[in-house]
N, C-alpha and C. Protein backbone atom coordinates (compact mmCIF):
# COMPACT_ATOMS: atom_id res chain seq x y z
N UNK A 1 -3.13 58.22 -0.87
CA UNK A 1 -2.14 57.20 -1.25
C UNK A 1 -2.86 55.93 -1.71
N UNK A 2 -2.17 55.57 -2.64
CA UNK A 2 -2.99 54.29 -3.02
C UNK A 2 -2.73 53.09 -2.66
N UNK A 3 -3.93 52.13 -2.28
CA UNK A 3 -3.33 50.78 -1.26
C UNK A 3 -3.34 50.00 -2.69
N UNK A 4 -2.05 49.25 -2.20
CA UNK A 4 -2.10 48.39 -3.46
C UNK A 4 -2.10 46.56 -2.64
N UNK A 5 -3.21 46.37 -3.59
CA UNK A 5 -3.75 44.71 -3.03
C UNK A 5 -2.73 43.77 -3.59
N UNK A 6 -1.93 43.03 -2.57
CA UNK A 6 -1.03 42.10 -3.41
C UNK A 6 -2.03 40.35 -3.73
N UNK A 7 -0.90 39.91 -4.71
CA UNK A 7 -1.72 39.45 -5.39
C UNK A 7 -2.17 37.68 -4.81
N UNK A 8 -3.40 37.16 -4.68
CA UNK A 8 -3.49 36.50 -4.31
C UNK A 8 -2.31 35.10 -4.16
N UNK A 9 -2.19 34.52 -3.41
CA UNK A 9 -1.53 33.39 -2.81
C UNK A 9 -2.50 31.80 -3.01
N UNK A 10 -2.19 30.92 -4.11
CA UNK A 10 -2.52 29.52 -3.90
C UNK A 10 -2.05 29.36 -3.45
N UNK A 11 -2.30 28.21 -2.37
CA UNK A 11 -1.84 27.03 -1.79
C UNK A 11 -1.75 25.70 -2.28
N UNK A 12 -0.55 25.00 -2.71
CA UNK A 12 -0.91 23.95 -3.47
C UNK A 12 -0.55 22.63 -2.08
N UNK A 13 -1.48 21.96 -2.69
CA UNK A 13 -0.75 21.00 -1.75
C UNK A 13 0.44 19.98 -2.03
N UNK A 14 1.01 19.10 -1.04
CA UNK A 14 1.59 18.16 -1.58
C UNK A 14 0.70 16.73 -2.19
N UNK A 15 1.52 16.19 -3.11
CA UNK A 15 0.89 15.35 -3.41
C UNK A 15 0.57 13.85 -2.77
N UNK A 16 1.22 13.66 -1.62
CA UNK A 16 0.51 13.07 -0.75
C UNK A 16 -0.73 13.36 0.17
N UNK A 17 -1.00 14.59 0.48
CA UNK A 17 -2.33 14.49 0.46
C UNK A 17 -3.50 14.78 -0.23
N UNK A 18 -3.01 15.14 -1.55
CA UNK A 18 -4.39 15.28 -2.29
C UNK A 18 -4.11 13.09 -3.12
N UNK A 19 -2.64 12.87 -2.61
CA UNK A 19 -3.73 11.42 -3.08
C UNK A 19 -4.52 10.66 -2.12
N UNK A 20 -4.04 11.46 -0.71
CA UNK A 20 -4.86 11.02 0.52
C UNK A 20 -6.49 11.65 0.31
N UNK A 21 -6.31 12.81 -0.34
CA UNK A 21 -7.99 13.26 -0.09
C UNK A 21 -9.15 12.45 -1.29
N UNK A 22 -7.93 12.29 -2.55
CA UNK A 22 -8.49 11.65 -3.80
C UNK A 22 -8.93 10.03 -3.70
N UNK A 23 -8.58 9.54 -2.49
CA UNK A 23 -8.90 8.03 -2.89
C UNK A 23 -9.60 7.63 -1.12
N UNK A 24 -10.11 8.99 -0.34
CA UNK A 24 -9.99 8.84 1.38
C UNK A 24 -11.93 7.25 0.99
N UNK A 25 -12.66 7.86 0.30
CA UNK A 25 -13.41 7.03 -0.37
C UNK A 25 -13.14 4.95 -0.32
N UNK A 26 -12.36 5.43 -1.36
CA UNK A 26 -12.00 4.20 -1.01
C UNK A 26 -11.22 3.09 -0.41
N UNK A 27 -10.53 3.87 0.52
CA UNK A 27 -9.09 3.39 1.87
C UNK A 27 -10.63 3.16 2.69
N UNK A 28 -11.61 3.26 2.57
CA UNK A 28 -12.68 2.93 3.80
C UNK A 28 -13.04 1.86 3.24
N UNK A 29 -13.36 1.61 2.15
CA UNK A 29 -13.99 0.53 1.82
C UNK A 29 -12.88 -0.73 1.70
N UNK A 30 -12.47 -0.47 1.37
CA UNK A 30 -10.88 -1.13 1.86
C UNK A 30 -11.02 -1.98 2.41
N UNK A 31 -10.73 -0.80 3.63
CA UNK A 31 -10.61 -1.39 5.33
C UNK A 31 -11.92 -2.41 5.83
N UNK A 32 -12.63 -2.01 5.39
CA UNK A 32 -14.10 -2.48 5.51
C UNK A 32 -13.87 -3.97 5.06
N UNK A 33 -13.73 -3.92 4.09
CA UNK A 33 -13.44 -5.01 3.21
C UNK A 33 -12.51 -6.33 3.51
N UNK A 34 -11.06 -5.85 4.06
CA UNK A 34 -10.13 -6.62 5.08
C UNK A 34 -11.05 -6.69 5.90
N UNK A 35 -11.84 -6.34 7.20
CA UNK A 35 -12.26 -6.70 8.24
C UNK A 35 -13.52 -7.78 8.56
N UNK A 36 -14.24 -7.74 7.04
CA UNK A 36 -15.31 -8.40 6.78
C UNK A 36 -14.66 -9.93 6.43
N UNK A 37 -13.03 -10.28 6.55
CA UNK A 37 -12.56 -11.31 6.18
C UNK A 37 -12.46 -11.87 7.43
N UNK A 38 -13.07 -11.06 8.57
CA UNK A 38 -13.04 -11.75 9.80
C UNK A 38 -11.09 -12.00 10.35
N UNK A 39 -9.91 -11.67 9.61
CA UNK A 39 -9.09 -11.70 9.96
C UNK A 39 -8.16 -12.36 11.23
N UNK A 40 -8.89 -11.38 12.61
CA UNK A 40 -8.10 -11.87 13.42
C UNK A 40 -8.94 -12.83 14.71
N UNK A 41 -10.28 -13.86 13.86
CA UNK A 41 -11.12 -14.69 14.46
C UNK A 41 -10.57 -15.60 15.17
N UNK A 42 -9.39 -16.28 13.77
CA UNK A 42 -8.51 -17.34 14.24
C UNK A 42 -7.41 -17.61 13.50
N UNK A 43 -6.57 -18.95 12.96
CA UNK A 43 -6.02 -18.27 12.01
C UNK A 43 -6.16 -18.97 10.90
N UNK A 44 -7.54 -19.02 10.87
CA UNK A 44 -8.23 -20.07 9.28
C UNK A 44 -8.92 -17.88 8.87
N UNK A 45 -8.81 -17.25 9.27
CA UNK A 45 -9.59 -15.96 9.04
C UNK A 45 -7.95 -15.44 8.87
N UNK A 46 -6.73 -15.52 9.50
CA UNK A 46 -5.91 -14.27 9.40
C UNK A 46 -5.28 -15.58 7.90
N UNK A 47 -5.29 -16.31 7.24
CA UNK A 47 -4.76 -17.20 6.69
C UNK A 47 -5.70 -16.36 5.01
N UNK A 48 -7.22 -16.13 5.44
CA UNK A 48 -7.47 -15.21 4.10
C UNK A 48 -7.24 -13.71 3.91
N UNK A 49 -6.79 -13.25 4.92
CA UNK A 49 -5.88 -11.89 5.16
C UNK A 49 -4.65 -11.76 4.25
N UNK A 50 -4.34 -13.15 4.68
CA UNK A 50 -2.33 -13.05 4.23
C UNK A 50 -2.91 -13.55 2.53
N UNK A 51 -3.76 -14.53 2.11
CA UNK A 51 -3.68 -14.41 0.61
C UNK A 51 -3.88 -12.83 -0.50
N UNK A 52 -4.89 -12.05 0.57
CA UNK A 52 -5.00 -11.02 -0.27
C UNK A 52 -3.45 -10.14 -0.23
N UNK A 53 -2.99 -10.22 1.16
CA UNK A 53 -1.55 -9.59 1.11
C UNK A 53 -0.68 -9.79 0.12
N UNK A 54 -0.88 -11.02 -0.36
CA UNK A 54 0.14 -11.47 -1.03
C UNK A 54 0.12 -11.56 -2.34
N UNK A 55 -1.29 -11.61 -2.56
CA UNK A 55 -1.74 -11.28 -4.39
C UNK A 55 -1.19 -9.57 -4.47
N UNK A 56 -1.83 -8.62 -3.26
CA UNK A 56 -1.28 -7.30 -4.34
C UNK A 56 0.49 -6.95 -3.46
N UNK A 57 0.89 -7.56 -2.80
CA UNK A 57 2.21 -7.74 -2.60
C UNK A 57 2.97 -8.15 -4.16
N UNK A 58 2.75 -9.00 -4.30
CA UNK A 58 3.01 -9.85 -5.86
C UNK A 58 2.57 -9.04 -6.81
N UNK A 59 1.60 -8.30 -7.06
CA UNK A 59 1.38 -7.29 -8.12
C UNK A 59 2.40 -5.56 -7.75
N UNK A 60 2.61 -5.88 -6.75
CA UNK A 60 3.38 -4.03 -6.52
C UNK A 60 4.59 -4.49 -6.72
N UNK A 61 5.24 -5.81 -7.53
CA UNK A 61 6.29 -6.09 -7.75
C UNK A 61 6.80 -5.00 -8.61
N UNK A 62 6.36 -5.27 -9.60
CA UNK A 62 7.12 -3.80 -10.96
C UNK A 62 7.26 -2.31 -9.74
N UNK A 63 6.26 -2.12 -9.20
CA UNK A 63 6.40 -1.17 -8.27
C UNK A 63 7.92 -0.82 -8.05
N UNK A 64 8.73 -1.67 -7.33
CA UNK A 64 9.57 -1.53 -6.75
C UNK A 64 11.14 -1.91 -7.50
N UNK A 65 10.37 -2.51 -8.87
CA UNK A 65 11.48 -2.53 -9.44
C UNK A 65 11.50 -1.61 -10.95
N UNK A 66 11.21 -0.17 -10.66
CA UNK A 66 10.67 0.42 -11.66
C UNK A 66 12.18 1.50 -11.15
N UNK A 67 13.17 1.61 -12.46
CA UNK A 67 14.59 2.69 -12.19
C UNK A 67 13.90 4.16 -11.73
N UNK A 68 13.01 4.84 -12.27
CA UNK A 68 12.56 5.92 -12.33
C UNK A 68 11.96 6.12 -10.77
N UNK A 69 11.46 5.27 -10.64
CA UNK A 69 10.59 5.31 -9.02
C UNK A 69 12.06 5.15 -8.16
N UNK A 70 12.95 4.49 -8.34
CA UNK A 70 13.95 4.12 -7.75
C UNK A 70 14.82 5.85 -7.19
N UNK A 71 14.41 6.16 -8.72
CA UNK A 71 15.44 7.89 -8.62
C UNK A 71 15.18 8.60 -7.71
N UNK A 72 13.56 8.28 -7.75
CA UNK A 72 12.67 9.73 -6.86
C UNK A 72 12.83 8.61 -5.40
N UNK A 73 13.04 7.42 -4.92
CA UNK A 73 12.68 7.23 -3.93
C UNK A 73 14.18 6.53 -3.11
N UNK A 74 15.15 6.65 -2.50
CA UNK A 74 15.96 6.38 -2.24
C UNK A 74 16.07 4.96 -1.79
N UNK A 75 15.13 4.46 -1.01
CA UNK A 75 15.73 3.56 -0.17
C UNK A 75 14.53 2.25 -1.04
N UNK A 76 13.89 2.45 -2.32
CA UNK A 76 12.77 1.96 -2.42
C UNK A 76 12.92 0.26 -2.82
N UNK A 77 13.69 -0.29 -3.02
CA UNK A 77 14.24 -1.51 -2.69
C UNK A 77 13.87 -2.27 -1.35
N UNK A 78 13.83 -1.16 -0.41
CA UNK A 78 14.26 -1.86 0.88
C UNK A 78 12.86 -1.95 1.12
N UNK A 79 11.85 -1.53 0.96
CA UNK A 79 10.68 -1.42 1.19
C UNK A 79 9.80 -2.49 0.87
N UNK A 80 10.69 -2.85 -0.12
CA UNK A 80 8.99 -4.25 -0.92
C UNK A 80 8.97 -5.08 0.51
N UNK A 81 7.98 -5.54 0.12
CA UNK A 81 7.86 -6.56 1.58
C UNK A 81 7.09 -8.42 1.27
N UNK A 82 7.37 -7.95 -0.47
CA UNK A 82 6.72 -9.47 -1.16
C UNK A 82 7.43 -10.22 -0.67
N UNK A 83 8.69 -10.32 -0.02
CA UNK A 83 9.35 -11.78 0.60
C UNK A 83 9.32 -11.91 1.97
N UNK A 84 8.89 -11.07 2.50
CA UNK A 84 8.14 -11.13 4.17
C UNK A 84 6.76 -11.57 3.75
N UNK A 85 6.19 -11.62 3.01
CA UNK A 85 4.97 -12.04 3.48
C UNK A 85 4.53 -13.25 2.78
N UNK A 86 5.08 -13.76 1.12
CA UNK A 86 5.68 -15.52 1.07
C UNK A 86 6.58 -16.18 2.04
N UNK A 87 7.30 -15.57 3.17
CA UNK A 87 7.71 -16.51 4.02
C UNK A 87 6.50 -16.69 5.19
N UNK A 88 6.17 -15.53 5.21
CA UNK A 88 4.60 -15.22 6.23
C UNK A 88 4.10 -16.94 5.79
N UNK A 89 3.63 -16.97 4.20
CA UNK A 89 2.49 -17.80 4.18
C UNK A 89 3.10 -19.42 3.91
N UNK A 90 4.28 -19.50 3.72
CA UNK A 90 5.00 -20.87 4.34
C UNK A 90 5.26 -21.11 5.90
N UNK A 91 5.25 -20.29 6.73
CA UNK A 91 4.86 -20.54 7.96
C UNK A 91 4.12 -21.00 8.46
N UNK A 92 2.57 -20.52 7.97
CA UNK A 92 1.25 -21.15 7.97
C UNK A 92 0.44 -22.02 6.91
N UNK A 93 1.26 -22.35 5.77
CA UNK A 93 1.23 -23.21 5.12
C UNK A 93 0.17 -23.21 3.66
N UNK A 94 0.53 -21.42 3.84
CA UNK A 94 -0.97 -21.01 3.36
C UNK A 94 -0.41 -21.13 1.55
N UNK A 95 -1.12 -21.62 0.24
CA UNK A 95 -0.54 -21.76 -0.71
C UNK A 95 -1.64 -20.41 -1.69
N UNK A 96 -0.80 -19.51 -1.22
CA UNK A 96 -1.41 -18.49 -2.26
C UNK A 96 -0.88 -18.10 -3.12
N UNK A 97 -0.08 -18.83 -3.69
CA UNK A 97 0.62 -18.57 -5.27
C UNK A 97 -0.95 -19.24 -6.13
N UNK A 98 -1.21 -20.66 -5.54
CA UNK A 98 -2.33 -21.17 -6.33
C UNK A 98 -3.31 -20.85 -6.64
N UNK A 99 -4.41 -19.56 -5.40
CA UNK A 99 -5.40 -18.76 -5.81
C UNK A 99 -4.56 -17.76 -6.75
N UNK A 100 -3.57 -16.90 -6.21
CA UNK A 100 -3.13 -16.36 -7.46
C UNK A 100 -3.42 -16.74 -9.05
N UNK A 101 -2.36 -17.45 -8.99
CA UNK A 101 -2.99 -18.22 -10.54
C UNK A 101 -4.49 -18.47 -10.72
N UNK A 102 -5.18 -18.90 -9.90
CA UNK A 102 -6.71 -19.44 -10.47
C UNK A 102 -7.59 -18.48 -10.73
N UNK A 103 -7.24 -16.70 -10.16
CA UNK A 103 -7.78 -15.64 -10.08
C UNK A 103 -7.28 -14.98 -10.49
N UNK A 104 -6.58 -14.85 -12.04
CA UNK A 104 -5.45 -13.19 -12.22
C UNK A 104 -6.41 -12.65 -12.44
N UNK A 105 -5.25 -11.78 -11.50
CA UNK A 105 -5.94 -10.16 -11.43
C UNK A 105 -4.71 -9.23 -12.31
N UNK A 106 -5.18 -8.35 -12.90
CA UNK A 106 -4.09 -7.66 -13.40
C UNK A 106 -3.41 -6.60 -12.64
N UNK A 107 -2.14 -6.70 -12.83
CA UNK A 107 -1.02 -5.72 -12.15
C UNK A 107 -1.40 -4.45 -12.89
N UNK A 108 -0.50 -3.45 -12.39
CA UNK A 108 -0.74 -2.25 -12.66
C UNK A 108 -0.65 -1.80 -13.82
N UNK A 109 -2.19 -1.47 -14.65
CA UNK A 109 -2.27 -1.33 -16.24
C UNK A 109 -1.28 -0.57 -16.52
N UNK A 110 -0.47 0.52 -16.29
CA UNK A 110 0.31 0.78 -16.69
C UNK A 110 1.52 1.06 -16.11
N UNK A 111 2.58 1.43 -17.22
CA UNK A 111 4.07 1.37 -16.50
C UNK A 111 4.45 2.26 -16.29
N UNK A 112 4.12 3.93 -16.49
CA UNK A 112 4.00 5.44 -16.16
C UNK A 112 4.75 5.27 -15.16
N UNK A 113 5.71 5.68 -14.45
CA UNK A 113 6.62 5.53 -13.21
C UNK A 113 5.25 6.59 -12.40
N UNK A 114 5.10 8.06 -13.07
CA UNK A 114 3.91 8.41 -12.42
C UNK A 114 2.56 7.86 -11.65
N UNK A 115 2.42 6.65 -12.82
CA UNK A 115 1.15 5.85 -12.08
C UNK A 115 1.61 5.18 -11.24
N UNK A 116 2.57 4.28 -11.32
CA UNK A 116 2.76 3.56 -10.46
C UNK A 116 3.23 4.04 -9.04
N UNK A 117 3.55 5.40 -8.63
CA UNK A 117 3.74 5.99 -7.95
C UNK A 117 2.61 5.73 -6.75
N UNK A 118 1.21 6.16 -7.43
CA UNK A 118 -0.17 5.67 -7.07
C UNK A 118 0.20 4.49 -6.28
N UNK A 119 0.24 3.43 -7.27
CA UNK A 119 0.80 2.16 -6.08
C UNK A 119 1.33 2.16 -4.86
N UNK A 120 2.52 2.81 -5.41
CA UNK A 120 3.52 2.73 -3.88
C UNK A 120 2.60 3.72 -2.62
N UNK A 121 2.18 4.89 -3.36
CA UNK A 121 1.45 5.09 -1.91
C UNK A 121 0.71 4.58 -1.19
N UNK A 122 -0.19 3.70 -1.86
CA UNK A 122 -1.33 2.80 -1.36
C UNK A 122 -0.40 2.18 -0.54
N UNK A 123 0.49 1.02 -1.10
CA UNK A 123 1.20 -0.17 -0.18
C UNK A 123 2.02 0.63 0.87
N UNK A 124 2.86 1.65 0.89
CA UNK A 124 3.52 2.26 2.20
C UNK A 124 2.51 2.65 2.79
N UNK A 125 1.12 3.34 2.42
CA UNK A 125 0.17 3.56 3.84
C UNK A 125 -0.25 1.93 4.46
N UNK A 126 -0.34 1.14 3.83
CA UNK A 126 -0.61 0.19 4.31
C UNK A 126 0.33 -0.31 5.66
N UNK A 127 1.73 0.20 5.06
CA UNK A 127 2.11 -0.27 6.23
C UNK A 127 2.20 0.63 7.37
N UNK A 128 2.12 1.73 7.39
CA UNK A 128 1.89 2.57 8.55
C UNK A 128 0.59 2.24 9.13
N UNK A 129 -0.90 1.84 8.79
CA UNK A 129 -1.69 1.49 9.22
C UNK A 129 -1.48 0.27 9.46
N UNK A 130 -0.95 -0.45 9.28
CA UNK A 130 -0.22 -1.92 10.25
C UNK A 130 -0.34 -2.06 11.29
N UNK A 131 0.24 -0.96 11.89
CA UNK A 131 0.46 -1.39 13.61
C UNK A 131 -1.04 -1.88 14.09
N UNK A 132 -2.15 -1.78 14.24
CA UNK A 132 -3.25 -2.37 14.85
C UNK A 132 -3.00 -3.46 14.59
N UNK A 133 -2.84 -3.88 13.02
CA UNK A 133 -3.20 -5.39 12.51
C UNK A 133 -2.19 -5.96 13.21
N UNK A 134 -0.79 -5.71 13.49
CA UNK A 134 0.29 -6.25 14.00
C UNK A 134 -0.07 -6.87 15.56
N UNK A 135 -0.68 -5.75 16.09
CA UNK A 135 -0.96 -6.11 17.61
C UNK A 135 -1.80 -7.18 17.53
N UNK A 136 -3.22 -7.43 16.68
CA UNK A 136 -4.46 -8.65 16.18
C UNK A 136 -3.65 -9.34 16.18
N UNK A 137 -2.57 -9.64 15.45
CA UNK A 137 -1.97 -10.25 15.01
C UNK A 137 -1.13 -11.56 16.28
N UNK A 138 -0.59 -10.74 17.16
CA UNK A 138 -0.11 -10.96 17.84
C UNK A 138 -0.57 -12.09 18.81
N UNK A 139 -2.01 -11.29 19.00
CA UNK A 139 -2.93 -12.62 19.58
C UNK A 139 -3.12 -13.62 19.16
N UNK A 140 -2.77 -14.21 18.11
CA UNK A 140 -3.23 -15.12 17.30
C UNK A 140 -1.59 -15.95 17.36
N UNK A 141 -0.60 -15.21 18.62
CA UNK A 141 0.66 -16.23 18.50
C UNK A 141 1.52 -15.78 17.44
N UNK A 142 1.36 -14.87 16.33
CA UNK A 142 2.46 -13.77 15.31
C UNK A 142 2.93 -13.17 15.48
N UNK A 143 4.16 -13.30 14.81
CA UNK A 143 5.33 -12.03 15.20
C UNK A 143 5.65 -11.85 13.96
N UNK A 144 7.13 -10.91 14.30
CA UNK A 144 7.89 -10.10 13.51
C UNK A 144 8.95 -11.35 12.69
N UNK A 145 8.89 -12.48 13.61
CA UNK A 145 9.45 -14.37 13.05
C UNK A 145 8.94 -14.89 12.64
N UNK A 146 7.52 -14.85 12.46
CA UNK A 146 6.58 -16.09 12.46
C UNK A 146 5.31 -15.65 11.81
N UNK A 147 4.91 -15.37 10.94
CA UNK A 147 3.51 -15.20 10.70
C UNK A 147 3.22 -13.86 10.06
N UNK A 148 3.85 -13.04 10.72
CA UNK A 148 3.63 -11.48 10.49
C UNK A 148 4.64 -10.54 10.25
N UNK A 149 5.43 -11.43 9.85
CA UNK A 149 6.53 -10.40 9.03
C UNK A 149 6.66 -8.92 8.42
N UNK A 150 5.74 -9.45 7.15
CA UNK A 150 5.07 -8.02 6.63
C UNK A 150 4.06 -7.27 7.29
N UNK A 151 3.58 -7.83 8.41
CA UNK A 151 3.32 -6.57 9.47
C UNK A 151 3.93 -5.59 10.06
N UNK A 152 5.26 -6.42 10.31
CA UNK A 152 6.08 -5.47 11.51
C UNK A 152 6.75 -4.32 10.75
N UNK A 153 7.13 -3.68 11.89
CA UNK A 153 7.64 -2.17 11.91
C UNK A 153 8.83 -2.15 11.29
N UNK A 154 9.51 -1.08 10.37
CA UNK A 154 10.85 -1.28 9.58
C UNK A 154 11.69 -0.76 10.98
N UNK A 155 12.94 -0.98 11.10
CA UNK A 155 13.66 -0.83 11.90
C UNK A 155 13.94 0.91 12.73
N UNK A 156 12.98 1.75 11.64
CA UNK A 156 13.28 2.82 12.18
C UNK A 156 11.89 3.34 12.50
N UNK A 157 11.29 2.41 12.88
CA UNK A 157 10.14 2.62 13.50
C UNK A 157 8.99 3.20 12.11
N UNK A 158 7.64 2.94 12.73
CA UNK A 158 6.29 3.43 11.50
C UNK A 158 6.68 4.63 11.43
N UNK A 159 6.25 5.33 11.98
CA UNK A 159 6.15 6.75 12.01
C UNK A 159 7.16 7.36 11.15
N UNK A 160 8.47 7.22 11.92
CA UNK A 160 9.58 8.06 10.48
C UNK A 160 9.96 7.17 9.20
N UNK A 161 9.61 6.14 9.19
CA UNK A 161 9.57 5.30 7.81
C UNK A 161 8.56 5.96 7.27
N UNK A 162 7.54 6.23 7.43
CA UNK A 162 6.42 6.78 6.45
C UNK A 162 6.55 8.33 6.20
N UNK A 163 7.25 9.11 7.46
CA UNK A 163 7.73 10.34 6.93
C UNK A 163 9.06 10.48 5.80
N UNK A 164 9.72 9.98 5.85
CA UNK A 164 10.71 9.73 5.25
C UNK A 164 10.12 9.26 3.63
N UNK A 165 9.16 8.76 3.68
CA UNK A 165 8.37 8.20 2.46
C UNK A 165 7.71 9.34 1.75
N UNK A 166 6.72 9.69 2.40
CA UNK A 166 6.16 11.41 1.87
C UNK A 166 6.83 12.45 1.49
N UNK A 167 8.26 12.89 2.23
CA UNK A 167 9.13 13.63 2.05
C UNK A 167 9.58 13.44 0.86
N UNK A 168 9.78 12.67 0.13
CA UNK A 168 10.50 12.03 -1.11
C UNK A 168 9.34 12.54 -2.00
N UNK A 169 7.70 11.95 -1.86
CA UNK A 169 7.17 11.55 -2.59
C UNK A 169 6.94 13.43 -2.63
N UNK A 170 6.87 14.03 -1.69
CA UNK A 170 6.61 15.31 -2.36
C UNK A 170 7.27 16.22 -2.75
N UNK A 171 8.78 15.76 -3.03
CA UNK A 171 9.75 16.75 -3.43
C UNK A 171 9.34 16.17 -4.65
N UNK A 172 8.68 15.01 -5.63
CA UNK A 172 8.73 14.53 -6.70
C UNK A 172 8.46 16.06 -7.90
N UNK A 173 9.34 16.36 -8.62
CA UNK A 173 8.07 17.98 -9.35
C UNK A 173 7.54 17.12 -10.78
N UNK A 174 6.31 16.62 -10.42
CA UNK A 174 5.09 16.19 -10.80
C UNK A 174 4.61 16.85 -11.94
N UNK A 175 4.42 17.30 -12.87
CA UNK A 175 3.36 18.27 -13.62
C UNK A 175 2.08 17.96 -12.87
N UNK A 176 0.96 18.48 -13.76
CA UNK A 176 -0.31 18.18 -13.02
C UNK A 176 -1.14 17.04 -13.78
N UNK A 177 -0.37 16.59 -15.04
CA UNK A 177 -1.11 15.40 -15.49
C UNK A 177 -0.42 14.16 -14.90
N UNK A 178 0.92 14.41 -14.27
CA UNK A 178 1.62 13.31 -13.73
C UNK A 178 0.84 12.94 -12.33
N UNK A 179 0.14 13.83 -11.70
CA UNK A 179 -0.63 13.76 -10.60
C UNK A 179 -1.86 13.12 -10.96
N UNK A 180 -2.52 13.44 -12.22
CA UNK A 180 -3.52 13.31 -12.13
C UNK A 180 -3.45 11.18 -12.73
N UNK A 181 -2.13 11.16 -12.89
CA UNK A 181 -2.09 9.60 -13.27
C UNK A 181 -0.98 9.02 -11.88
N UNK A 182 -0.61 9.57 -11.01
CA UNK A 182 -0.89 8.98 -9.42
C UNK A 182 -2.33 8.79 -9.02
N UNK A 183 -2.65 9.78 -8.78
CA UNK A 183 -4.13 9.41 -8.17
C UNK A 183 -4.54 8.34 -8.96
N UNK A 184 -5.05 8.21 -10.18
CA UNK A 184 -5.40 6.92 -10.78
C UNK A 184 -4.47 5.52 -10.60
N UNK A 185 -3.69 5.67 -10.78
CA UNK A 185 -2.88 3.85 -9.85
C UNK A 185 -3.30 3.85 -8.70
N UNK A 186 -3.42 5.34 -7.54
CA UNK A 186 -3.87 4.84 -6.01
C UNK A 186 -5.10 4.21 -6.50
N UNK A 187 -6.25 5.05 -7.05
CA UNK A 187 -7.40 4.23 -6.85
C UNK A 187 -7.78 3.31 -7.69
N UNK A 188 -6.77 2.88 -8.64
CA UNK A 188 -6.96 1.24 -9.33
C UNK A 188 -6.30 0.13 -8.37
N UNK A 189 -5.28 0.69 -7.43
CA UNK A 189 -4.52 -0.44 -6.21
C UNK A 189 -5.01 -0.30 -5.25
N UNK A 190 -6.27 0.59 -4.58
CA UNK A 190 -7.00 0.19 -3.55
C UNK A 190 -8.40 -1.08 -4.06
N UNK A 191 -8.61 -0.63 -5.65
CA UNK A 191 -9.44 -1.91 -6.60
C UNK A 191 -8.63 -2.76 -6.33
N UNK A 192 -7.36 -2.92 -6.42
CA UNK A 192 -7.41 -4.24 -6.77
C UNK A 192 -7.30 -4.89 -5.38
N UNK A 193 -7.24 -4.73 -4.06
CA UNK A 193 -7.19 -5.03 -2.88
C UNK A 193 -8.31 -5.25 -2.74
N UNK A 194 -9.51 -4.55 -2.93
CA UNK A 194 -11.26 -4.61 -2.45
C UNK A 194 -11.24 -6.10 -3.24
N UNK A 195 -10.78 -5.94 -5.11
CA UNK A 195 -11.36 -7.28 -5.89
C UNK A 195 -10.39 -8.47 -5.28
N UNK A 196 -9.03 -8.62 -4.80
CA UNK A 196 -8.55 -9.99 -4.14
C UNK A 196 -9.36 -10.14 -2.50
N UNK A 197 -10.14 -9.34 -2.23
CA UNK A 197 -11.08 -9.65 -0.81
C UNK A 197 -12.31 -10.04 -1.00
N UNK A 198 -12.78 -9.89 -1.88
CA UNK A 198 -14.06 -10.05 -2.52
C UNK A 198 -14.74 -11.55 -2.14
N UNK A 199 -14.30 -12.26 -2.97
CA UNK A 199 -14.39 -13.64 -3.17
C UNK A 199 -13.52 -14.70 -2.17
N UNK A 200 -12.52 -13.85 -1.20
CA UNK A 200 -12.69 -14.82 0.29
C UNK A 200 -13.82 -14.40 1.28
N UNK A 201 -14.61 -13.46 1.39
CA UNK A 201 -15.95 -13.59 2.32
C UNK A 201 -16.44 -14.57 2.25
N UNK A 202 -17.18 -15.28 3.58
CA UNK A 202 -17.74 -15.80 3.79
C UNK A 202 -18.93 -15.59 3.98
């Protein structure tokens, strides 16, 4: 009798984690990068934290107001967090509209709802990796009122806010050049986070 070999099985992944595996590189240097700002020293250190927040907060604007991203992402309105974190820096009096201006950096070269997709993943992992900074944060006298707004947790907690985020992002049906221009916005919006950290080291 003849065995008949069935036919091999890919596995594809979703596209949240091959943009997790495509950019894992530079989410370290990143991080590296925020921490070398000395952050949660005092709050002349968490004060150059919140400017970089707020330069690529202010650039993931189109992000969130892009119809197409809107289609694939239900709730994606509710998510920006550019006005939690300009009230963040009138709290502390911090004027980072003005480095803004003295340093443009460019927003996301392009308007591809695909690329910019890239974006949004970068800024929603950001906020699931929050919670540490939130707790730093805390010590320094910040809350979810006062200081650290765009830190805190969305009402339905990190965890299923960011599942709820992936779920979306991987029902998206992507071709494979639409992927291959996500991955490129993630790793031009983890650039542009390393280049607004750059030049506050001390």
């Amino acid at each position: 009798m003849e065995t008949v070999t069935p036919p091999e099985q890919t596995t594809v992944q979703p596209l949240s984690k091959r943009l997790k595996h495509a950019t894992r590189e530079q989410h370290e240097r990143v991080d590296h990068a925020i921490m070398t700002l000395r952050p949660f020293d005092d709050l002349e250190g968490y004060a150059r934290f919140l400017r970089v927040q707020y330069g690529f907060q202010q650039r993931c604007l189109p992000v969130y107001r892009h119809p197409q991203l809107a289609d694939w992402i239900s709730d994606l309105t509710l998510r920006c967090r550019y006005a939690a974190v300009v009230r963040d820096c009138h709290d502390l009096n911090v004027d980072a509209e003005r480095q803004a201006q003295a340093k443009p950096l460019a927003a996301p070269t392009s308007e591809a709802a695909p690329y910019l997709l890239g974006w949004l993943y970068v800024n929603e992992g950001s906020n699931l990796g929050a919670a540490f900074l939130f707790k730093r944060a805390a010590e320094l006298g910040l809350s979810a009122s006062y200081g650290a707004r765009h830190l805190a947790p969305s009402d339905d907690g990190r965890g299923l806010h960011w599942r709820n985020f992936t779920q979306q992002l991987d029902a998206i049906p992507l071709p494979e050049t639409g992927i291959v221009q996500a991955i490129a916005g993630a790793k031009e919006a983890f650039a542009c986070v390393e280049a607004l950290a750059r030049p506050l080291v001390r």
